[in-house]
PDB file of N, CA and C in Angstrom:
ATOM      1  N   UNK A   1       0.843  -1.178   0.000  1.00  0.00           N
ATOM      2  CA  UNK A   1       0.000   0.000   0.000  1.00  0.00           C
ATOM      3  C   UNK A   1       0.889   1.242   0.000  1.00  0.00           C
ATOM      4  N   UNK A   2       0.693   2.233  -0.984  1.00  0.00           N
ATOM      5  CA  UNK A   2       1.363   3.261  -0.897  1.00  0.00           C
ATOM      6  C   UNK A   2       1.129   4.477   0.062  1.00  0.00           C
ATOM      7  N   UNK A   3       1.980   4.931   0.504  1.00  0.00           N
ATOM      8  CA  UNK A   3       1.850   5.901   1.664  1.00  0.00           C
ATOM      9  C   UNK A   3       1.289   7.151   1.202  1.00  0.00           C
ATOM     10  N   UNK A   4       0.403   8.133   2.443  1.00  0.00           N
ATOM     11  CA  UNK A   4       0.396   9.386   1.992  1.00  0.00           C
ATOM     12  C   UNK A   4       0.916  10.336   2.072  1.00  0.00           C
ATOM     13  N   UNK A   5       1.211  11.544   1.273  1.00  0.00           N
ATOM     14  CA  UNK A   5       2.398  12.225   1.916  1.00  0.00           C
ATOM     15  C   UNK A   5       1.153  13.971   2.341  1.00  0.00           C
ATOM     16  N   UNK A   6       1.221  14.013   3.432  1.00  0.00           N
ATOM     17  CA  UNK A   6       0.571  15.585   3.572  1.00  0.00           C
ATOM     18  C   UNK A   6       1.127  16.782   3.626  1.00  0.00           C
ATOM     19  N   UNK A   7       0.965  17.685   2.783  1.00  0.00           N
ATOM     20  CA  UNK A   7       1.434  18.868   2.842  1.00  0.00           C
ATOM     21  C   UNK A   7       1.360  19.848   3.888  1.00  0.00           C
ATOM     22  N   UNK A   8       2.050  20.662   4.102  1.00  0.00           N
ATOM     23  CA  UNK A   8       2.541  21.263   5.939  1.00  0.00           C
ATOM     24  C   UNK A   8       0.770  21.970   6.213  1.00  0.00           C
ATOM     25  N   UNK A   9       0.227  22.322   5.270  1.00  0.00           N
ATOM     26  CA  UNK A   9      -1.398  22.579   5.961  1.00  0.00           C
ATOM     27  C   UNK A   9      -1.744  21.643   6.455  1.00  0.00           C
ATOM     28  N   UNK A  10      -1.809  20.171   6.117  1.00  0.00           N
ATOM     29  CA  UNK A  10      -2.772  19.717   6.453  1.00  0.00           C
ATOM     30  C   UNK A  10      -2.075  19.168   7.872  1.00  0.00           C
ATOM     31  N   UNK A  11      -0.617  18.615   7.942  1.00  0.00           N
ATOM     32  CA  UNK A  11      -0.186  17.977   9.235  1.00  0.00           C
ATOM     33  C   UNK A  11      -0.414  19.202   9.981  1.00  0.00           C
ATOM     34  N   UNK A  12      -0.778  20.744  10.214  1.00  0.00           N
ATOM     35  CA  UNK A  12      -0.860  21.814  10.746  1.00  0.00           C
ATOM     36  C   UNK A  12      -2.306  21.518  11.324  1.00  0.00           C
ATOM     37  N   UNK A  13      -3.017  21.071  10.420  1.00  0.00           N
ATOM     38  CA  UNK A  13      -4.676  21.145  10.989  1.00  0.00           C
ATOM     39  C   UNK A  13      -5.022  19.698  11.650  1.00  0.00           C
ATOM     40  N   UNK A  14      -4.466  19.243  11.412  1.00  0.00           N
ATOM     41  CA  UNK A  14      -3.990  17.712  12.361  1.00  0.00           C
ATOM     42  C   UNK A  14      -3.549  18.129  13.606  1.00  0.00           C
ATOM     43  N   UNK A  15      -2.394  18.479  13.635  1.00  0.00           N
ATOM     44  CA  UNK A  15      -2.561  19.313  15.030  1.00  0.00           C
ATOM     45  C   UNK A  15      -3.273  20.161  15.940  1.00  0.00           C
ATOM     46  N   UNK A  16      -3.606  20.788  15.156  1.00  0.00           N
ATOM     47  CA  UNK A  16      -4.807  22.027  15.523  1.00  0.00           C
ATOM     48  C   UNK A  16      -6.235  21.082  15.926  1.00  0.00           C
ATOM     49  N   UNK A  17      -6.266  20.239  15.219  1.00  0.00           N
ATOM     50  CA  UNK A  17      -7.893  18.958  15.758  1.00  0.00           C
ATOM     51  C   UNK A  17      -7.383  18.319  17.026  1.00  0.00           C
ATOM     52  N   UNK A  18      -6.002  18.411  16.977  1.00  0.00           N
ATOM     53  CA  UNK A  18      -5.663  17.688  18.191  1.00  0.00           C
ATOM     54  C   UNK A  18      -6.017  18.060  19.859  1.00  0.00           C
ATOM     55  N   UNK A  19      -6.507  19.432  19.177  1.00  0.00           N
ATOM     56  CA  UNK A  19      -6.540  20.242  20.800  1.00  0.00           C
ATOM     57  C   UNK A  19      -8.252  20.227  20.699  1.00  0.00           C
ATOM     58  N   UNK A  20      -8.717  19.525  20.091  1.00  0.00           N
ATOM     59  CA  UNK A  20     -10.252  19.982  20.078  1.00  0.00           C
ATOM     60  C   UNK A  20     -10.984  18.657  20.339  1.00  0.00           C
ATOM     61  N   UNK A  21     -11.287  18.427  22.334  1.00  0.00           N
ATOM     62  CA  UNK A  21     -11.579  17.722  23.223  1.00  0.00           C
ATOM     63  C   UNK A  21     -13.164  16.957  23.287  1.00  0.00           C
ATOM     64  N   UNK A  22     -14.071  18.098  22.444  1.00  0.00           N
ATOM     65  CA  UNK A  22     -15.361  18.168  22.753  1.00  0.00           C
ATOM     66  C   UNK A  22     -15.771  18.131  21.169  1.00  0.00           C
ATOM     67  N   UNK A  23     -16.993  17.687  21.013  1.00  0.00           N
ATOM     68  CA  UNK A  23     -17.805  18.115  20.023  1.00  0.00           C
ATOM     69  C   UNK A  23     -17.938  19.859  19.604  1.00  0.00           C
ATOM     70  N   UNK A  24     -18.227  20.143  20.598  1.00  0.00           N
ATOM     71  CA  UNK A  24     -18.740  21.501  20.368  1.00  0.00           C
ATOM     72  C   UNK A  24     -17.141  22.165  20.130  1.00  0.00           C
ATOM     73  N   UNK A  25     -15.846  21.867  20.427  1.00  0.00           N
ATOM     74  CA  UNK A  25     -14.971  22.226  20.116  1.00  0.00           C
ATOM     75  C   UNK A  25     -14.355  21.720  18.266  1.00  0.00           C
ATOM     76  N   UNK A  26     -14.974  20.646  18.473  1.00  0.00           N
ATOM     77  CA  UNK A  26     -14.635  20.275  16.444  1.00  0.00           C
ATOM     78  C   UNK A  26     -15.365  20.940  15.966  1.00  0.00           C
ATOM     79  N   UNK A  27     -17.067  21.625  15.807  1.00  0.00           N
ATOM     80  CA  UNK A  27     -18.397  22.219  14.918  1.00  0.00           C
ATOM     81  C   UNK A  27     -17.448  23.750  14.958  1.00  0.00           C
ATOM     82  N   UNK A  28     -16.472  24.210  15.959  1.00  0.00           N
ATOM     83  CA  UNK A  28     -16.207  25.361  16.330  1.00  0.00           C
ATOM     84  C   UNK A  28     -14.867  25.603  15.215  1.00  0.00           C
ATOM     85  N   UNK A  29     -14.253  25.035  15.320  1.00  0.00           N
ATOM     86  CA  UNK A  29     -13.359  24.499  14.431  1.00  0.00           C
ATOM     87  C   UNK A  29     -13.655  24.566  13.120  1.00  0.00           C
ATOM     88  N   UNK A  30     -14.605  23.443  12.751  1.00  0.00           N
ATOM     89  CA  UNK A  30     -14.997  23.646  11.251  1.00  0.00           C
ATOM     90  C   UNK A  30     -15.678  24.756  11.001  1.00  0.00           C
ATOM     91  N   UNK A  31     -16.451  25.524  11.812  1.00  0.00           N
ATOM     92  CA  UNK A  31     -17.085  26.740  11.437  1.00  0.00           C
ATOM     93  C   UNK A  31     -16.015  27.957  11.024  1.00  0.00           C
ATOM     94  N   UNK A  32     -14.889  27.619  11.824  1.00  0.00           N
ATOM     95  CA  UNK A  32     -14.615  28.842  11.441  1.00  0.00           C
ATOM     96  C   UNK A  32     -13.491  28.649  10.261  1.00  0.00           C
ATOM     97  N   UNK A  33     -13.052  27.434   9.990  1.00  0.00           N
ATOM     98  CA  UNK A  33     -12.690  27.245   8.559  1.00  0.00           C
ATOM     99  C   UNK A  33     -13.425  27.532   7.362  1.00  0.00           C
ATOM    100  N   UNK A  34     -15.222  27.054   7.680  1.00  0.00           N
ATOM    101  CA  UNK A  34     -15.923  27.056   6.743  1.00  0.00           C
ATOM    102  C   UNK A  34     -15.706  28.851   6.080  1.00  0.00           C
ATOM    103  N   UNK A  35     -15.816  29.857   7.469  1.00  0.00           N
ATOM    104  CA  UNK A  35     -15.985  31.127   6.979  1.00  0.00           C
ATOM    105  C   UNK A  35     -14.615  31.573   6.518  1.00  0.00           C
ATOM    106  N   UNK A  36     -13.552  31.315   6.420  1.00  0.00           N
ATOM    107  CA  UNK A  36     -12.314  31.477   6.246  1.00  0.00           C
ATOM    108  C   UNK A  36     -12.246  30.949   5.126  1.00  0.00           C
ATOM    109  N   UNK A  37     -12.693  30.112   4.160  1.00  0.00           N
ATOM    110  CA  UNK A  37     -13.156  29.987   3.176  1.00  0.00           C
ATOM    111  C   UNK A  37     -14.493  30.433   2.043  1.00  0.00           C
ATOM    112  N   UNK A  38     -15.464  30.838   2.456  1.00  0.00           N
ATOM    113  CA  UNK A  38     -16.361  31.606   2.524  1.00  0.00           C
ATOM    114  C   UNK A  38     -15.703  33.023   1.719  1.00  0.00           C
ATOM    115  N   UNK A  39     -14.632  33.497   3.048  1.00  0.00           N
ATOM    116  CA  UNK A  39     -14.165  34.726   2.774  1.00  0.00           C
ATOM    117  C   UNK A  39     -13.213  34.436   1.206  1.00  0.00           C
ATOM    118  N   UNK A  40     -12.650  33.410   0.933  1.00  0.00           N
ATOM    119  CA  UNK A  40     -11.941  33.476   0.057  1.00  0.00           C
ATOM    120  C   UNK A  40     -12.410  33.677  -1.152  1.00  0.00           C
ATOM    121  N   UNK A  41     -13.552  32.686  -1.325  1.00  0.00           N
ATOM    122  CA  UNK A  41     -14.376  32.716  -2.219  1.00  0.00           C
ATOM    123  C   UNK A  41     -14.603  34.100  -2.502  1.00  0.00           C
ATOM    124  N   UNK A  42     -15.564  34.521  -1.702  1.00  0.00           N
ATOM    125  CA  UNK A  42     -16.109  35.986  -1.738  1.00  0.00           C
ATOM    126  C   UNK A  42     -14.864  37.046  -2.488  1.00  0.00           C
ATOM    127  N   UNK A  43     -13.685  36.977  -1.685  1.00  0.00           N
ATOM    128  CA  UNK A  43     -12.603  38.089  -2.703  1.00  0.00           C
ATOM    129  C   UNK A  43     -12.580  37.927  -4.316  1.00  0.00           C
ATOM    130  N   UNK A  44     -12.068  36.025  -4.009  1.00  0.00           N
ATOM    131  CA  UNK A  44     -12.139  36.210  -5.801  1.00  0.00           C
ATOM    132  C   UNK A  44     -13.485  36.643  -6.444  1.00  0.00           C
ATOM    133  N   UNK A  45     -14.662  36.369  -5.560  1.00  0.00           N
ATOM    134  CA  UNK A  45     -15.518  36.875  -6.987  1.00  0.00           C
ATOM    135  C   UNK A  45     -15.502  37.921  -6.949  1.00  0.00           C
ATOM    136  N   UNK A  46     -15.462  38.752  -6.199  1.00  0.00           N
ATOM    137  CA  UNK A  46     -14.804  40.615  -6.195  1.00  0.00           C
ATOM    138  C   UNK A  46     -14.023  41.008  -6.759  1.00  0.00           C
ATOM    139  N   UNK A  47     -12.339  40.180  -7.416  1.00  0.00           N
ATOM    140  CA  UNK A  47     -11.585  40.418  -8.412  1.00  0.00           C
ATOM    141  C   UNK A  47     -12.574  39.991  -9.715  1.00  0.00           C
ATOM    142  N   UNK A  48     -13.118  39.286  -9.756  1.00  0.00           N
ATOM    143  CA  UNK A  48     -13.128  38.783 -11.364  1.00  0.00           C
ATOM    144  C   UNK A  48     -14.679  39.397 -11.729  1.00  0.00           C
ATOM    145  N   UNK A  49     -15.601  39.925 -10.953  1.00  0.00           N
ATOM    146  CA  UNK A  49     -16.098  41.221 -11.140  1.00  0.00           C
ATOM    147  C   UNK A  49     -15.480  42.561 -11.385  1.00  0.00           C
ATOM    148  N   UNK A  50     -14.426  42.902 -10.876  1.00  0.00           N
ATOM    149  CA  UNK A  50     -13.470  44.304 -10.795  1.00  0.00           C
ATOM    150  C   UNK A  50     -12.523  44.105 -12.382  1.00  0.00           C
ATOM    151  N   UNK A  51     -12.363  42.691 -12.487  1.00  0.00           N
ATOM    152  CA  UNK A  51     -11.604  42.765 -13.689  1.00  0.00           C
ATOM    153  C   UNK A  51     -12.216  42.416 -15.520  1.00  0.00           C
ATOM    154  N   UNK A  52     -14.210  42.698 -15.115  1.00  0.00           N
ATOM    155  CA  UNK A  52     -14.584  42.457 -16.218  1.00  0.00           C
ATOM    156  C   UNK A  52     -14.642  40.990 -16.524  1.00  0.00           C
ATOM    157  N   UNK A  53     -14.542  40.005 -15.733  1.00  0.00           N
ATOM    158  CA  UNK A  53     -14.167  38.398 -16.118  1.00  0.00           C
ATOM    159  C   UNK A  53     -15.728  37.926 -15.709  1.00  0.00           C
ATOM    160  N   UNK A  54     -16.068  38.587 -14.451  1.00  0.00           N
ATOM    161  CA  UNK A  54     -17.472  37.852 -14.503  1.00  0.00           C
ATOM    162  C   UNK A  54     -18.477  38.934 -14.642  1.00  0.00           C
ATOM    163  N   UNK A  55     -19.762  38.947 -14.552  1.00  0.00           N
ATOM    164  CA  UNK A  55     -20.382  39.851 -15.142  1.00  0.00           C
ATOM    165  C   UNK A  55     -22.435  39.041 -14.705  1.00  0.00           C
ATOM    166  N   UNK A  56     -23.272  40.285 -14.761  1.00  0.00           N
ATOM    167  CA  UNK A  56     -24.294  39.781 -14.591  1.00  0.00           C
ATOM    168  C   UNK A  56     -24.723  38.423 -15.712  1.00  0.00           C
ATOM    169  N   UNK A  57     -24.308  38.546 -16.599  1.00  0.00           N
ATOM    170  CA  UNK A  57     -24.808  37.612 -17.257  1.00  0.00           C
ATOM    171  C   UNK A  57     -24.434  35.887 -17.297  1.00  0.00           C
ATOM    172  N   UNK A  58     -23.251  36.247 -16.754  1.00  0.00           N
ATOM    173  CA  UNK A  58     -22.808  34.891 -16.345  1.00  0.00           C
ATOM    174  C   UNK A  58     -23.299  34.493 -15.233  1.00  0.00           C
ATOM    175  N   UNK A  59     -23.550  35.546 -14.423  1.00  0.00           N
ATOM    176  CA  UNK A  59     -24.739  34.713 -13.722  1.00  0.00           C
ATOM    177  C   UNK A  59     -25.891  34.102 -13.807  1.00  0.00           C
ATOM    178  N   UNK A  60     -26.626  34.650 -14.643  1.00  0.00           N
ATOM    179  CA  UNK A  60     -27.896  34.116 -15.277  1.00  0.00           C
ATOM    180  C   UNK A  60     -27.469  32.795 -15.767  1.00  0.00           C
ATOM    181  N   UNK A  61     -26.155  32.935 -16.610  1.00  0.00           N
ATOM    182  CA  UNK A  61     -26.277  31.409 -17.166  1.00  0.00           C
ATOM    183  C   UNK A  61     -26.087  30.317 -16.341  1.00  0.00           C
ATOM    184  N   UNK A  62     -25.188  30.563 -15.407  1.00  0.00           N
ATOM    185  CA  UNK A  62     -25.124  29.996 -14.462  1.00  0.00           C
ATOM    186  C   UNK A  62     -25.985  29.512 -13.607  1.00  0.00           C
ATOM    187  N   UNK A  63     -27.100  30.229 -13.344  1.00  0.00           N
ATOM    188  CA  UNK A  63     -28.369  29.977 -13.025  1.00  0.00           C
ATOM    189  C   UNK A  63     -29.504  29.249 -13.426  1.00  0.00           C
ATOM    190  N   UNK A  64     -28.964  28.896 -14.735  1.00  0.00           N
ATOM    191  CA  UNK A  64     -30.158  28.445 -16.007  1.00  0.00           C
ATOM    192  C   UNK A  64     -29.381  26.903 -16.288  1.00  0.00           C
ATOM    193  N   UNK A  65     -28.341  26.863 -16.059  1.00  0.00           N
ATOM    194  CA  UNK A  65     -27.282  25.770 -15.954  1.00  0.00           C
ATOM    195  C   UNK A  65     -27.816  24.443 -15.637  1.00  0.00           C
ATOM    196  N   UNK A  66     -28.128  23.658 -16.136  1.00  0.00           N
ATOM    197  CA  UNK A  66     -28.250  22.139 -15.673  1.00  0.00           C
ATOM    198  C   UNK A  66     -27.197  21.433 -15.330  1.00  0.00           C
ATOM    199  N   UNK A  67     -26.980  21.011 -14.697  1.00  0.00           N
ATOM    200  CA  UNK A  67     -25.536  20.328 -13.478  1.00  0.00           C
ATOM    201  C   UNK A  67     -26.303  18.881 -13.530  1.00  0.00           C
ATOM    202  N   UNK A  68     -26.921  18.775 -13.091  1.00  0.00           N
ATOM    203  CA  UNK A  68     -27.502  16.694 -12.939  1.00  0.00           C
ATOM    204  C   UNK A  68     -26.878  16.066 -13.782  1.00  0.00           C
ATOM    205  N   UNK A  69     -26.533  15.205 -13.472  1.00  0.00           N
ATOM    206  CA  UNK A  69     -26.206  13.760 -14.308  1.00  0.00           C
ATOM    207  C   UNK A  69     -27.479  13.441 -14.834  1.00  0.00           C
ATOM    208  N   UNK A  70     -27.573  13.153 -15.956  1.00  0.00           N
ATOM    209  CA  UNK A  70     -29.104  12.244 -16.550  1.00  0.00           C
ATOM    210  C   UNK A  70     -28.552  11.003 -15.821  1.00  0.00           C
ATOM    211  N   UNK A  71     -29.805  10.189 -15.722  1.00  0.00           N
ATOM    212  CA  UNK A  71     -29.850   9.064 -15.855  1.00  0.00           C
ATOM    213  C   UNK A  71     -29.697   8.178 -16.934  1.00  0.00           C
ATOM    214  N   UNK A  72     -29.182   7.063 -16.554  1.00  0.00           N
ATOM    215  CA  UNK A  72     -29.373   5.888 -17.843  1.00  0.00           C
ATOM    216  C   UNK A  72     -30.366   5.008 -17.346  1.00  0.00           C
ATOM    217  N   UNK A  73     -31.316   4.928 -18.172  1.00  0.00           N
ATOM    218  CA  UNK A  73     -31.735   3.554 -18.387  1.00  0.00           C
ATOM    219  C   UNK A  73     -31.686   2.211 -19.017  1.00  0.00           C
TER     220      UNK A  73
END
């Protein structure tokens, strides 16, 4: 079986779970990763609005967008 190798974030957040005793200390944890990501998101779409890349209309399409897998029968 081949080994995994983790990059210094993740053995960092391995540690960082290490101190988190309770439930309510892991939901606390992931929450505030979730928004720390959240935030990231949010900048880039603020650059690529500022730089003309995205635009109302790509939202619409985006919106109108079918994503599902069909089915096979």
């Amino acid at each position: 079986m081949e080994a995994t190798v983790l990059n210094p974030t993740q053995l960092h957040l391995l540690k960082m779970f290490s101190f988190a005793k309770t439930e309510e200390d892991l939901m606390e944890m992931k929450k505030a990763l979730s928004v720390y990501f959240a935030k990231r998101v949010e900048d880039e779409m603020d650059a690529l609005w500022e730089q003309g890349v995205w635009n109302d209309e790509k939202n619409e399409a985006v919106l109108k967008e079918h994503l599902r897998t069909p089915y096979e029968e």
